[in-house]
Protein backbone atom coordinates (compact mmCIF):
# COMPACT_ATOMS: atom_id res chain seq x y z
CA UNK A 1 4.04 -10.59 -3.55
CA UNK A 2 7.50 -8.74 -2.61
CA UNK A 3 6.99 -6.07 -0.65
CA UNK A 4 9.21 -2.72 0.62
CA UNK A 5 9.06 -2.52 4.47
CA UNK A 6 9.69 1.11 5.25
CA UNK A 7 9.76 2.18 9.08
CA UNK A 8 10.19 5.94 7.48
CA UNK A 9 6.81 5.78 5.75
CA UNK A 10 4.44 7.19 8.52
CA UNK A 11 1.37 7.05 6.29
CA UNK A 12 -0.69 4.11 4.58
CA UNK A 13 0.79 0.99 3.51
CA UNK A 14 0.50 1.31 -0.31
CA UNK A 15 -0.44 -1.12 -2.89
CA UNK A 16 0.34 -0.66 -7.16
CA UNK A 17 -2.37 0.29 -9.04
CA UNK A 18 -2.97 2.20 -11.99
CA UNK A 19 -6.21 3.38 -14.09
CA UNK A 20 -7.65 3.70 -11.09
CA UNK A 21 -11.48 4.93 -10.99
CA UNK A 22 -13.85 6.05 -8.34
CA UNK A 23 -17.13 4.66 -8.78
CA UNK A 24 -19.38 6.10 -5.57
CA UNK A 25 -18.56 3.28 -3.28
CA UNK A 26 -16.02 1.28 -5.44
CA UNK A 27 -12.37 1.57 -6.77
CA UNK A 28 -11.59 0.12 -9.89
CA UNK A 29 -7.70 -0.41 -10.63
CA UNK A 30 -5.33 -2.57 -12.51
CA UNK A 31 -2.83 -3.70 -10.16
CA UNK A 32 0.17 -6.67 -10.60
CA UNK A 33 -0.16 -8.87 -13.13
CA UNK A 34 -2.40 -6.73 -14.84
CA UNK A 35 -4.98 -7.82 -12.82
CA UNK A 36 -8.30 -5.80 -12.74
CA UNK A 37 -9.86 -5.67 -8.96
CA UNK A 38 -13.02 -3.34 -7.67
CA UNK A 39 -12.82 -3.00 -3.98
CA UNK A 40 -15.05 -0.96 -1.94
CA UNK A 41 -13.74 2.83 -1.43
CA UNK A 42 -13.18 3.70 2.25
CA UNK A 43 -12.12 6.58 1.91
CA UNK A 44 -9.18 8.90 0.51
CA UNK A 45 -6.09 10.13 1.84
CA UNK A 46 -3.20 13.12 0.72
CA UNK A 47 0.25 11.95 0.41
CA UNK A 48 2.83 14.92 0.21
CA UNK A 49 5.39 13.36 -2.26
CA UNK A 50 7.86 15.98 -2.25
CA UNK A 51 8.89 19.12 -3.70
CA UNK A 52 5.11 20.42 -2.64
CA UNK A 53 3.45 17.93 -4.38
CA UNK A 54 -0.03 16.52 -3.06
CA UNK A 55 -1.39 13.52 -4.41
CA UNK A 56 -5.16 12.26 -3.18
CA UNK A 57 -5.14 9.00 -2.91
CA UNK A 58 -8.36 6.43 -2.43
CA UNK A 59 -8.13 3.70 0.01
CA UNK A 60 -9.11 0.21 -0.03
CA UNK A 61 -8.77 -2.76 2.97
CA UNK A 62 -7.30 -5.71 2.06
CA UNK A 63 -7.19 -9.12 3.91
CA UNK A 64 -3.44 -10.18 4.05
CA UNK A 65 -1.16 -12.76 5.52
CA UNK A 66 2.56 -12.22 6.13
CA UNK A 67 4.19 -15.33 6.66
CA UNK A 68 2.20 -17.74 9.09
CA UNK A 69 -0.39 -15.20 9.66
CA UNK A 70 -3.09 -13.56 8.65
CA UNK A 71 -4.41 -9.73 9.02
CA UNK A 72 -8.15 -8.40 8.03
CA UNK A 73 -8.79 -5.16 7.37
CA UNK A 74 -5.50 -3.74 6.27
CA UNK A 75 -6.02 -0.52 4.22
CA UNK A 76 -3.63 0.25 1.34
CA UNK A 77 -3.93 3.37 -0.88
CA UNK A 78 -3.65 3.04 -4.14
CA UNK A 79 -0.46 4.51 -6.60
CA UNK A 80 1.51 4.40 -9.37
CA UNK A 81 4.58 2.49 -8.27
CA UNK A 82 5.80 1.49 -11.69
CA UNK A 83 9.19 3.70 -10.87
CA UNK A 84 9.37 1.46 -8.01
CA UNK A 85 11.52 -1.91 -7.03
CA UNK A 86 8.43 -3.36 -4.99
CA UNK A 87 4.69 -3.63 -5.98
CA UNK A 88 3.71 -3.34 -2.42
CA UNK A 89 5.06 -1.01 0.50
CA UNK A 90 3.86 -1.76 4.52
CA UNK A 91 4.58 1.41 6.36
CA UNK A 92 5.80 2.07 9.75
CA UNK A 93 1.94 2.20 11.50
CA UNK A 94 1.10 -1.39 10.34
CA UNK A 95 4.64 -2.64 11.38
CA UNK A 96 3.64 -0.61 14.71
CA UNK A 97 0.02 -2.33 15.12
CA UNK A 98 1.50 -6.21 14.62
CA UNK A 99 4.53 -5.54 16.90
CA UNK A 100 6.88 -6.32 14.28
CA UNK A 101 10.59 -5.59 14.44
CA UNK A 102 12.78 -5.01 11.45
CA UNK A 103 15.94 -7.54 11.42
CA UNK A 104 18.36 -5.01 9.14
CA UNK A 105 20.76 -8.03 8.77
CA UNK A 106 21.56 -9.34 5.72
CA UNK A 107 20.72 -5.98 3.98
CA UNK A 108 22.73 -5.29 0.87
CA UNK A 109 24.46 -2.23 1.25
């Protein structure tokens, strides 16, 4: 899956999903493809999106692997990214944790 790498997003990588219901200890969502996942719920977290606009959204880990490896554990929160070019966004704290660097070569401008 194509994700947005944003070194300006200082909160949770975040992951599409819509219709997405708390069930005590599980989130239900539809995410890409129109695929229907239940992970457990970890916890929730409240993204300021602007203009004074909260949004509370629930967290879920994923298991992940970006090119040749592989990352447990990963939390995402879940959101409505339909208005967005990429499913998927890793913010600047995971990018931090693996010691990755971004290469802004090649970037279209």
């Amino acid at each position: 899956v194509k994700a947005k790498v944003d070194s300006g997003n200082e909160a949770f990588n975040v992951l599409h999903g819509v219709d997405v219901q708390v069930n005590g200890n599980e989130v239900t969502f539809t995410t890409i493809d129109n695929k229907t996942l239940t992970k457990p719920f970890n916890d929730t977290i409240t993204i300021h999106i602007g203009s004074g606009v909260k949004e509370e959204r629930p967290l879920v880990s994923f298991n992940i692997k970006l090119q040749d490896k592989s990352y447990n554990d990963v939390m995402f929160s879940i959101a409505d990214r339909t208005e967005n070019e990429e499913p998927v966004l890793v913010g600047e704290p995971f990018i931090k944790k693996i010691n990755a660097l971004i290469d802004v070569n090649g970037l279209e401008s």
